[in-house]
PDB file of N, CA and C in Angstrom:
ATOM      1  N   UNK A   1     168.834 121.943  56.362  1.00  0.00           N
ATOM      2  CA  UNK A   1     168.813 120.609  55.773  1.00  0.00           C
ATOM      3  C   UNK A   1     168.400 120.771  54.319  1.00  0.00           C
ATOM      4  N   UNK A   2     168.007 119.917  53.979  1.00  0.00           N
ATOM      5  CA  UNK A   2     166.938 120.101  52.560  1.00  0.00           C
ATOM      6  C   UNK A   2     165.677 119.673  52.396  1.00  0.00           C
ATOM      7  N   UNK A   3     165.053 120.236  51.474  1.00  0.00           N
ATOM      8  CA  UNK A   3     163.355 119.815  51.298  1.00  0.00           C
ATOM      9  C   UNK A   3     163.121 118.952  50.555  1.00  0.00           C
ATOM     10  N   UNK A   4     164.524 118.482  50.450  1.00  0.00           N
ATOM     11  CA  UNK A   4     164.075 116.768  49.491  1.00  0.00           C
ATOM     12  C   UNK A   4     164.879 115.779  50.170  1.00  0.00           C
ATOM     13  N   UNK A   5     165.487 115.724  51.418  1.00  0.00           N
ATOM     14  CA  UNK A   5     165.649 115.329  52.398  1.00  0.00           C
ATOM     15  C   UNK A   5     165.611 114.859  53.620  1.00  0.00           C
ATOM     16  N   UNK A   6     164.860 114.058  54.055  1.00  0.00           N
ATOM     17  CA  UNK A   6     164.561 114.521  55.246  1.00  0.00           C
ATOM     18  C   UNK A   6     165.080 113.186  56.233  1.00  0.00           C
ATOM     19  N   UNK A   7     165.163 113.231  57.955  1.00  0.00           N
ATOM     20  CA  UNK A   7     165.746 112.212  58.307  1.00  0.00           C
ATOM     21  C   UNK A   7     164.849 112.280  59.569  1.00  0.00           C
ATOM     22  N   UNK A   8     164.925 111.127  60.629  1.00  0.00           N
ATOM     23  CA  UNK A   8     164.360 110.971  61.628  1.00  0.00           C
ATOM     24  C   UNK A   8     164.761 110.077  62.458  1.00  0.00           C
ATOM     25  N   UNK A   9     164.831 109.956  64.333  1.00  0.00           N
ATOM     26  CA  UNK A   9     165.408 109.062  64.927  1.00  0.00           C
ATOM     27  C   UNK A   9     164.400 108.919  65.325  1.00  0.00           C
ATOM     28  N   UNK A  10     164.452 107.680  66.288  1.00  0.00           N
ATOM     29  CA  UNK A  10     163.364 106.823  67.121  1.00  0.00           C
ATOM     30  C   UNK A  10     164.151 106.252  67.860  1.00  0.00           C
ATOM     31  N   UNK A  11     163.521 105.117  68.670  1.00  0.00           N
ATOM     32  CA  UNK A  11     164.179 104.461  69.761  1.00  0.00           C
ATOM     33  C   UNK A  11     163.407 102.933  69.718  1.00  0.00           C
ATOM     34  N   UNK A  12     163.882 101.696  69.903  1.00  0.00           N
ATOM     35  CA  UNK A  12     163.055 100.710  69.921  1.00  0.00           C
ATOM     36  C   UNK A  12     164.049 100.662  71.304  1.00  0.00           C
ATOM     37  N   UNK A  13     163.491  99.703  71.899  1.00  0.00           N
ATOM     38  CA  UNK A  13     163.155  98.946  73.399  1.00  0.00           C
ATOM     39  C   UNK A  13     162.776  97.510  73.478  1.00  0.00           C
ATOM     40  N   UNK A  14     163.315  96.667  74.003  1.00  0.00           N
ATOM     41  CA  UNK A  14     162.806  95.441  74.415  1.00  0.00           C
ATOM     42  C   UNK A  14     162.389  94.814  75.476  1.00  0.00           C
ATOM     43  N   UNK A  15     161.898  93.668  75.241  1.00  0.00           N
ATOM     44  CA  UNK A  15     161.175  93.883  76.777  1.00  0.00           C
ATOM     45  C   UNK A  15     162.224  92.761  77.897  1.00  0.00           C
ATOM     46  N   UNK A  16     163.719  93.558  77.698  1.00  0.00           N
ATOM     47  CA  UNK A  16     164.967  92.649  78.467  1.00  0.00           C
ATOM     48  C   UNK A  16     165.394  94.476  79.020  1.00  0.00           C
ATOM     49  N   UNK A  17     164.669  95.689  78.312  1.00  0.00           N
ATOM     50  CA  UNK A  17     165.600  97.143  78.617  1.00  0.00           C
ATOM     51  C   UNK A  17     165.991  97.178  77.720  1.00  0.00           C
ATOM     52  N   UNK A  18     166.596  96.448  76.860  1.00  0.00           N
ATOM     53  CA  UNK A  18     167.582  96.603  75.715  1.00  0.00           C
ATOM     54  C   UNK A  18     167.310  97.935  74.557  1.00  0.00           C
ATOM     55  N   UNK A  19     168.080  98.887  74.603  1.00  0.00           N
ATOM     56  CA  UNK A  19     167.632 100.232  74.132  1.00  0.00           C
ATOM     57  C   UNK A  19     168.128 100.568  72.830  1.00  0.00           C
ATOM     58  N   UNK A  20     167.671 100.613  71.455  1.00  0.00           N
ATOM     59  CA  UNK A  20     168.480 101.103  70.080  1.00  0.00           C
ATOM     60  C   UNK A  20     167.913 102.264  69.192  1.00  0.00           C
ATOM     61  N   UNK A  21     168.873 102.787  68.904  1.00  0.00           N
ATOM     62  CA  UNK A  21     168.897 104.121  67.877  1.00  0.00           C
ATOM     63  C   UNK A  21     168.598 103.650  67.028  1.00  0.00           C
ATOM     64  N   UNK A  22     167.815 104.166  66.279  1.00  0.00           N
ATOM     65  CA  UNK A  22     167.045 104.396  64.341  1.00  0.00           C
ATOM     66  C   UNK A  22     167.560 105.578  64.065  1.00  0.00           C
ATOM     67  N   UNK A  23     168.323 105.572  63.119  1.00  0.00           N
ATOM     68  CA  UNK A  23     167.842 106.756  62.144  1.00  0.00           C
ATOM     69  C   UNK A  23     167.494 106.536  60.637  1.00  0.00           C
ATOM     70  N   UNK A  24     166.179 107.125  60.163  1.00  0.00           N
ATOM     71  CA  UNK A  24     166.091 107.020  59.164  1.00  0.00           C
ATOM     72  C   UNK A  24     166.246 107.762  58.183  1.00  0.00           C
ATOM     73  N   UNK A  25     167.040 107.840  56.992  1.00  0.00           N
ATOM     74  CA  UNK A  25     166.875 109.084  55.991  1.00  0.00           C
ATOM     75  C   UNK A  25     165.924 108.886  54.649  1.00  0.00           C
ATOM     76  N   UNK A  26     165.415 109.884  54.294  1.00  0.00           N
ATOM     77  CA  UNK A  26     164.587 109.334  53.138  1.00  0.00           C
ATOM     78  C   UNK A  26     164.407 110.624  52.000  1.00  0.00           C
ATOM     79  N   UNK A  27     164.797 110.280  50.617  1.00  0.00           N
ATOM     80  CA  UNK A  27     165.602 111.365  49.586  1.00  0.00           C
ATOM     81  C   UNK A  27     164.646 110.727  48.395  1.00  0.00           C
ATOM     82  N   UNK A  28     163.664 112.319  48.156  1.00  0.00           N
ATOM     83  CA  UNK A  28     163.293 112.695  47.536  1.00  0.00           C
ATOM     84  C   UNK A  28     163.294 113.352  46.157  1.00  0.00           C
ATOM     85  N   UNK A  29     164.902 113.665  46.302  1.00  0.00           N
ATOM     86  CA  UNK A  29     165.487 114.558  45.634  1.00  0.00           C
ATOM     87  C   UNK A  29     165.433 114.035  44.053  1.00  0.00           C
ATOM     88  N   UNK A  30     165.838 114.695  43.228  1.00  0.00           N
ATOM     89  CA  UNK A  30     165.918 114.561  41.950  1.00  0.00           C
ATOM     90  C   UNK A  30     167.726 113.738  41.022  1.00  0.00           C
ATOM     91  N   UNK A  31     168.363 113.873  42.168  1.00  0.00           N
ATOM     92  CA  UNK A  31     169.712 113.412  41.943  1.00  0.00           C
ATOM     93  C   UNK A  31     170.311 113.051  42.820  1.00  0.00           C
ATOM     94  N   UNK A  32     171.211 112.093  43.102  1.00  0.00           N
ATOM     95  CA  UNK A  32     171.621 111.348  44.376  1.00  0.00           C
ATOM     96  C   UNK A  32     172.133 112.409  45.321  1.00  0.00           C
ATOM     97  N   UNK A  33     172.450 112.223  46.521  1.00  0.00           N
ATOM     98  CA  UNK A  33     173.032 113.091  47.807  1.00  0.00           C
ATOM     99  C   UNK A  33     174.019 112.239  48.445  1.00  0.00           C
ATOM    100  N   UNK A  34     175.636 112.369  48.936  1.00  0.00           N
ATOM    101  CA  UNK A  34     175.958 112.224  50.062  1.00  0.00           C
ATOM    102  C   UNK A  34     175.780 112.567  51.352  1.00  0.00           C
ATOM    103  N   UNK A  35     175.812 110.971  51.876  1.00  0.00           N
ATOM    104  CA  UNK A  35     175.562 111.266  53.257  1.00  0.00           C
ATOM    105  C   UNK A  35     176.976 111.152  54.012  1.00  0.00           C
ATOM    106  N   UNK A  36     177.329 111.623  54.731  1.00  0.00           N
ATOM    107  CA  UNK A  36     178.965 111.301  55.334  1.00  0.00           C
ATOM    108  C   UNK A  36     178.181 110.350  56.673  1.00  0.00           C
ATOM    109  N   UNK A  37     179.545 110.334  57.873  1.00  0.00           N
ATOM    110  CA  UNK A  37     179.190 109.466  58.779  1.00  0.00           C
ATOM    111  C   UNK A  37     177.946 109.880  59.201  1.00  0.00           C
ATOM    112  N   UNK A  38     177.202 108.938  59.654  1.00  0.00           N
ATOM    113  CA  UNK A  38     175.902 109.162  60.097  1.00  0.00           C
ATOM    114  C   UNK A  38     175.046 108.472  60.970  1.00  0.00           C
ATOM    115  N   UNK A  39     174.542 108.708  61.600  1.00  0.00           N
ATOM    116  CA  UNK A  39     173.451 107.552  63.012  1.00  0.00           C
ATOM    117  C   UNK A  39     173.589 107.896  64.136  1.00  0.00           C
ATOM    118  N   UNK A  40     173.189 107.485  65.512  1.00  0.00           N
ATOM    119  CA  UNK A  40     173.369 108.235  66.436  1.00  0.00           C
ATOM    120  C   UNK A  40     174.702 108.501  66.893  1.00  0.00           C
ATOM    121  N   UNK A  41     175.325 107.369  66.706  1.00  0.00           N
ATOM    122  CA  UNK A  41     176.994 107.112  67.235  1.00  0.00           C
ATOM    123  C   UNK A  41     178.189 107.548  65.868  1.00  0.00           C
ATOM    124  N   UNK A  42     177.645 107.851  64.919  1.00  0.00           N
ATOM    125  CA  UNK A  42     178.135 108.170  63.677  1.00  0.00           C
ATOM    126  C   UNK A  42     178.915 106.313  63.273  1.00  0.00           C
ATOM    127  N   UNK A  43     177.774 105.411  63.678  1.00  0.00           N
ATOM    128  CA  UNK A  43     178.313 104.267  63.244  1.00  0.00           C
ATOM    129  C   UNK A  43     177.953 103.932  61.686  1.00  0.00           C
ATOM    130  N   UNK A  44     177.029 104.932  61.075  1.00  0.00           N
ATOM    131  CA  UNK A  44     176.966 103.773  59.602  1.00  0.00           C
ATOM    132  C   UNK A  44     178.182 105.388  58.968  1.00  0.00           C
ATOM    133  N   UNK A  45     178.275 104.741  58.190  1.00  0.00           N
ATOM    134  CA  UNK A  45     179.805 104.950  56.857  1.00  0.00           C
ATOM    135  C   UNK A  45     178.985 105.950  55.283  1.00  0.00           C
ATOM    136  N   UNK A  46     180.222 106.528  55.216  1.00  0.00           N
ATOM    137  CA  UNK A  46     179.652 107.692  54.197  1.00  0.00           C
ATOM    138  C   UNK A  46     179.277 106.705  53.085  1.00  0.00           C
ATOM    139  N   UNK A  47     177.805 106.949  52.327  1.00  0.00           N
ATOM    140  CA  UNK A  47     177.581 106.992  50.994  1.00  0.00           C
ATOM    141  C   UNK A  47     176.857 107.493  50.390  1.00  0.00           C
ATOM    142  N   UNK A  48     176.268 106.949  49.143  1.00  0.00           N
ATOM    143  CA  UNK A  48     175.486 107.266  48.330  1.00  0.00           C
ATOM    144  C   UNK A  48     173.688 107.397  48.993  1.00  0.00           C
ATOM    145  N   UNK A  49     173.016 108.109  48.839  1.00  0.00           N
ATOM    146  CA  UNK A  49     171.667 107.579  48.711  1.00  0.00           C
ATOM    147  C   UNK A  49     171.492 108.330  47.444  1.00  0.00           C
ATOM    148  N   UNK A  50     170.627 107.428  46.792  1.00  0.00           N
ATOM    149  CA  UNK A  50     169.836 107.872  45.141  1.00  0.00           C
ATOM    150  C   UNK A  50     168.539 108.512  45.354  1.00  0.00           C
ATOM    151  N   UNK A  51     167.734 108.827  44.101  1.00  0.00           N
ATOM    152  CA  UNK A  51     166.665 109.474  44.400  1.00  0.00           C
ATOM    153  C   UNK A  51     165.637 108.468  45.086  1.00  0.00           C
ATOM    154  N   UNK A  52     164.389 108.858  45.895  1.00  0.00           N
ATOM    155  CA  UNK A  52     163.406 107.689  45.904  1.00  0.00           C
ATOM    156  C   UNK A  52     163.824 106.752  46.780  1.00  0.00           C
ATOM    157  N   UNK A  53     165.080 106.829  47.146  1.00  0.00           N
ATOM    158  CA  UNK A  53     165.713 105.691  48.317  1.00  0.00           C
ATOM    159  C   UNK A  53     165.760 106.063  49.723  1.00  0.00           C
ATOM    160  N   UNK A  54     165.285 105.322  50.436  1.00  0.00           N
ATOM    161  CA  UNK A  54     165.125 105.202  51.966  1.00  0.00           C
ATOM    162  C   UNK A  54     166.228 104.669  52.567  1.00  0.00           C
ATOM    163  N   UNK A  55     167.224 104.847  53.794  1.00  0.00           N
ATOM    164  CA  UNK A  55     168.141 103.970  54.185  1.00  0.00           C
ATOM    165  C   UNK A  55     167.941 104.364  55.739  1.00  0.00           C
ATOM    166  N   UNK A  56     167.948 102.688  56.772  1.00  0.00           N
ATOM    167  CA  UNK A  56     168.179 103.112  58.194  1.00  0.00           C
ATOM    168  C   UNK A  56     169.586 102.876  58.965  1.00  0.00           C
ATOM    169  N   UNK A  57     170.145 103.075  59.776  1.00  0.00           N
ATOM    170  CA  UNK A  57     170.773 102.743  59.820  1.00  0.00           C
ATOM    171  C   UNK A  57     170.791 102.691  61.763  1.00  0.00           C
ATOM    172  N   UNK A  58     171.450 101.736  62.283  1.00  0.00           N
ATOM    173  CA  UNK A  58     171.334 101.271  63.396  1.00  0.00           C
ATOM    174  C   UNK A  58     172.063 101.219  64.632  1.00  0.00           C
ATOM    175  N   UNK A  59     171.889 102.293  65.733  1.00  0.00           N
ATOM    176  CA  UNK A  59     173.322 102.359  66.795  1.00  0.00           C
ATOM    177  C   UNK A  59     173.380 100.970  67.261  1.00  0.00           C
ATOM    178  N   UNK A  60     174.447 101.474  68.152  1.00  0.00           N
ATOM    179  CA  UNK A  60     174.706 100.528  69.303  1.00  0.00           C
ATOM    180  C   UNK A  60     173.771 100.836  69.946  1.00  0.00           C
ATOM    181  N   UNK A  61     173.497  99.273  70.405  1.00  0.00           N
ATOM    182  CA  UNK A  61     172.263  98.405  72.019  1.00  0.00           C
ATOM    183  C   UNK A  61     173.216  99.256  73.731  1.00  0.00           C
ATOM    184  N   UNK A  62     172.063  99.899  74.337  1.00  0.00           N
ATOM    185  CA  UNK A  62     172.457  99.692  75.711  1.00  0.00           C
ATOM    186  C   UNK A  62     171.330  99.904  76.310  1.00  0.00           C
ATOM    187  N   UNK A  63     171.410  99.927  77.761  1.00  0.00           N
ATOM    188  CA  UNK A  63     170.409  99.538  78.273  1.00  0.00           C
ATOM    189  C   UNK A  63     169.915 100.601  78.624  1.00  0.00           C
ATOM    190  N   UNK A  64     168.053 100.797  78.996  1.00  0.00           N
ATOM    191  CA  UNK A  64     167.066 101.791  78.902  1.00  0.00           C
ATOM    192  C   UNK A  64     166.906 101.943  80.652  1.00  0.00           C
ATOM    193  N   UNK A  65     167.201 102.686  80.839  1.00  0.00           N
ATOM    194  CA  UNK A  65     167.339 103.114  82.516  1.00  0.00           C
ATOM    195  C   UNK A  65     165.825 103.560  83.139  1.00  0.00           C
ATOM    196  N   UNK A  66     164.639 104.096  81.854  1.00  0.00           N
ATOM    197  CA  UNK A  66     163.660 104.336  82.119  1.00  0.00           C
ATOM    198  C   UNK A  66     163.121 105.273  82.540  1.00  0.00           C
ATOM    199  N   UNK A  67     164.647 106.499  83.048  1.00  0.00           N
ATOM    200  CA  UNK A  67     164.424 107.595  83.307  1.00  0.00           C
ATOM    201  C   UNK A  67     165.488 108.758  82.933  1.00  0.00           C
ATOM    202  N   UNK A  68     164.940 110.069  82.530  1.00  0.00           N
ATOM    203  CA  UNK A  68     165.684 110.652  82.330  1.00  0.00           C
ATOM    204  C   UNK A  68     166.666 110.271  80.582  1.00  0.00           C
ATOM    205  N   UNK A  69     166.106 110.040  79.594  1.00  0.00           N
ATOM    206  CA  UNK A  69     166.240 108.993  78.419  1.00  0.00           C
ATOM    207  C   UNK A  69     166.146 110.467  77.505  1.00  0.00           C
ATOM    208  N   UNK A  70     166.765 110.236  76.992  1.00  0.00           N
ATOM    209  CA  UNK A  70     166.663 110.775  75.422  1.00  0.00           C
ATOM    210  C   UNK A  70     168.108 110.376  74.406  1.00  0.00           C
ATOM    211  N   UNK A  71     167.238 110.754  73.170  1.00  0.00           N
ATOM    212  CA  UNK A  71     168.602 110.264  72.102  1.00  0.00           C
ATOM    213  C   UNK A  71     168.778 111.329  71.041  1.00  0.00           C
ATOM    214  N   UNK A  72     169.901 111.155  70.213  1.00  0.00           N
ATOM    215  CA  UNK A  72     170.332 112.453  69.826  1.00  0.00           C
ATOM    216  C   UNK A  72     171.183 111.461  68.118  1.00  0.00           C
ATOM    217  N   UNK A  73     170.982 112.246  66.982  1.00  0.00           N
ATOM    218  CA  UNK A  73     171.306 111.480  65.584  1.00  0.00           C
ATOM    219  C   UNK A  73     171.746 112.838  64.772  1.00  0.00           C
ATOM    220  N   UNK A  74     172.843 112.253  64.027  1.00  0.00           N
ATOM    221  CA  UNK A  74     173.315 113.377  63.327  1.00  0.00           C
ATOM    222  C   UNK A  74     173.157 112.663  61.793  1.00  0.00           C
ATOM    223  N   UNK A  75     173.679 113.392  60.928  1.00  0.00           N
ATOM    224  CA  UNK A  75     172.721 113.255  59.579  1.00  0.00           C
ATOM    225  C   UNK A  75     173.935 114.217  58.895  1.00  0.00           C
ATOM    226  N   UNK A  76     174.820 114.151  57.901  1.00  0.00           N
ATOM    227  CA  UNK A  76     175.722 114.791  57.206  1.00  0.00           C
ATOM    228  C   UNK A  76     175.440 114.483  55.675  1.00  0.00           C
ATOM    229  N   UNK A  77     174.843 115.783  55.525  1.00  0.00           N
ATOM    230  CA  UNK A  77     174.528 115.998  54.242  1.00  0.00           C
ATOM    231  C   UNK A  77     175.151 116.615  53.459  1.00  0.00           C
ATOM    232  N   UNK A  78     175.532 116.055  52.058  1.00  0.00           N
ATOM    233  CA  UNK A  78     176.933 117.078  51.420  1.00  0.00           C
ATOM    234  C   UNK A  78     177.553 118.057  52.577  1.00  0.00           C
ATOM    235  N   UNK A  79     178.354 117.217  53.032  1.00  0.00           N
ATOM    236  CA  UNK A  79     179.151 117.689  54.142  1.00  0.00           C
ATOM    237  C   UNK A  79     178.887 118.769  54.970  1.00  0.00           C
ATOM    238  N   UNK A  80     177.423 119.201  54.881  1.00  0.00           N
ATOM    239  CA  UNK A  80     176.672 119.430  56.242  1.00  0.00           C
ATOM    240  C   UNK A  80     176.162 118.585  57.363  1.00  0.00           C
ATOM    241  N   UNK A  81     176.259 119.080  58.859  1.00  0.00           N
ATOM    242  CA  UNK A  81     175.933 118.146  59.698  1.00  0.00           C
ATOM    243  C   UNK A  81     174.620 118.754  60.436  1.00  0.00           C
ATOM    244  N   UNK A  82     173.879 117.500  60.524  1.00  0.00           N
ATOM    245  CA  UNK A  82     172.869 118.474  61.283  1.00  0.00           C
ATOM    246  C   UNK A  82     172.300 117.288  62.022  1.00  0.00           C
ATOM    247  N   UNK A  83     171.864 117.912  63.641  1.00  0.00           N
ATOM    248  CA  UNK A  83     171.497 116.829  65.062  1.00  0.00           C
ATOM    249  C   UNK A  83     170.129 116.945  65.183  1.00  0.00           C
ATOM    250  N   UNK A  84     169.583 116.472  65.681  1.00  0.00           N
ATOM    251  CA  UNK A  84     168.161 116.419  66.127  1.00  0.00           C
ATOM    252  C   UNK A  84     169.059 115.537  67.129  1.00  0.00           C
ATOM    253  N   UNK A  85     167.703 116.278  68.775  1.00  0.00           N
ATOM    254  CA  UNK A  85     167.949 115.614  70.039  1.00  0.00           C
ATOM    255  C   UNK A  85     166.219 115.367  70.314  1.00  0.00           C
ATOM    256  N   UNK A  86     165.640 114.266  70.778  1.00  0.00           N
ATOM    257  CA  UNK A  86     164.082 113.665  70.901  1.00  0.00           C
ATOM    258  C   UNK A  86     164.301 113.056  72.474  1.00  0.00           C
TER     259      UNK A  86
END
């Protein structure tokens, strides 16, 4: 990845089950970075992030079964891809 880069998923939950992907990226860097498709489902769209800028971006809702759960976010950085599974 990079050291002026960095990204992270999470999971929110409601109290209906209702289950959603976070990913957050947050760029440190000294000059802007592309991000290509990106989020858990590769639903948010290639762009820009600048220096100092934070962006989340948000899967699709389904429902939290309560067992056996985990989630998985990819992150394409100057047309590197890279997953984290939590």
């Amino acid at each position: 990845m990079s050291d002026y880069v960095k990204f992270k998923a999470c999971e929110v939950i409601n109290a209906h089950n209702d289950a959603q992907v976070i990913l957050v990226v947050q760029s440190t860097a000294s000059v802007a970075v592309s991000l290509g498709s990106y989020g858990s489902t590769g639903t948010c769209t290639t762009s820009t992030l600048n220096p100092g800028f934070t962006r989340g971006c948000y899967g699709s809702t389904g429902r939290w079964s309560g067992t056996n759960w985990w989630i998985s976010a990819t992150l394409t950085l100057n047309g590197v891809p890279n997953t984290i599974v939590v």
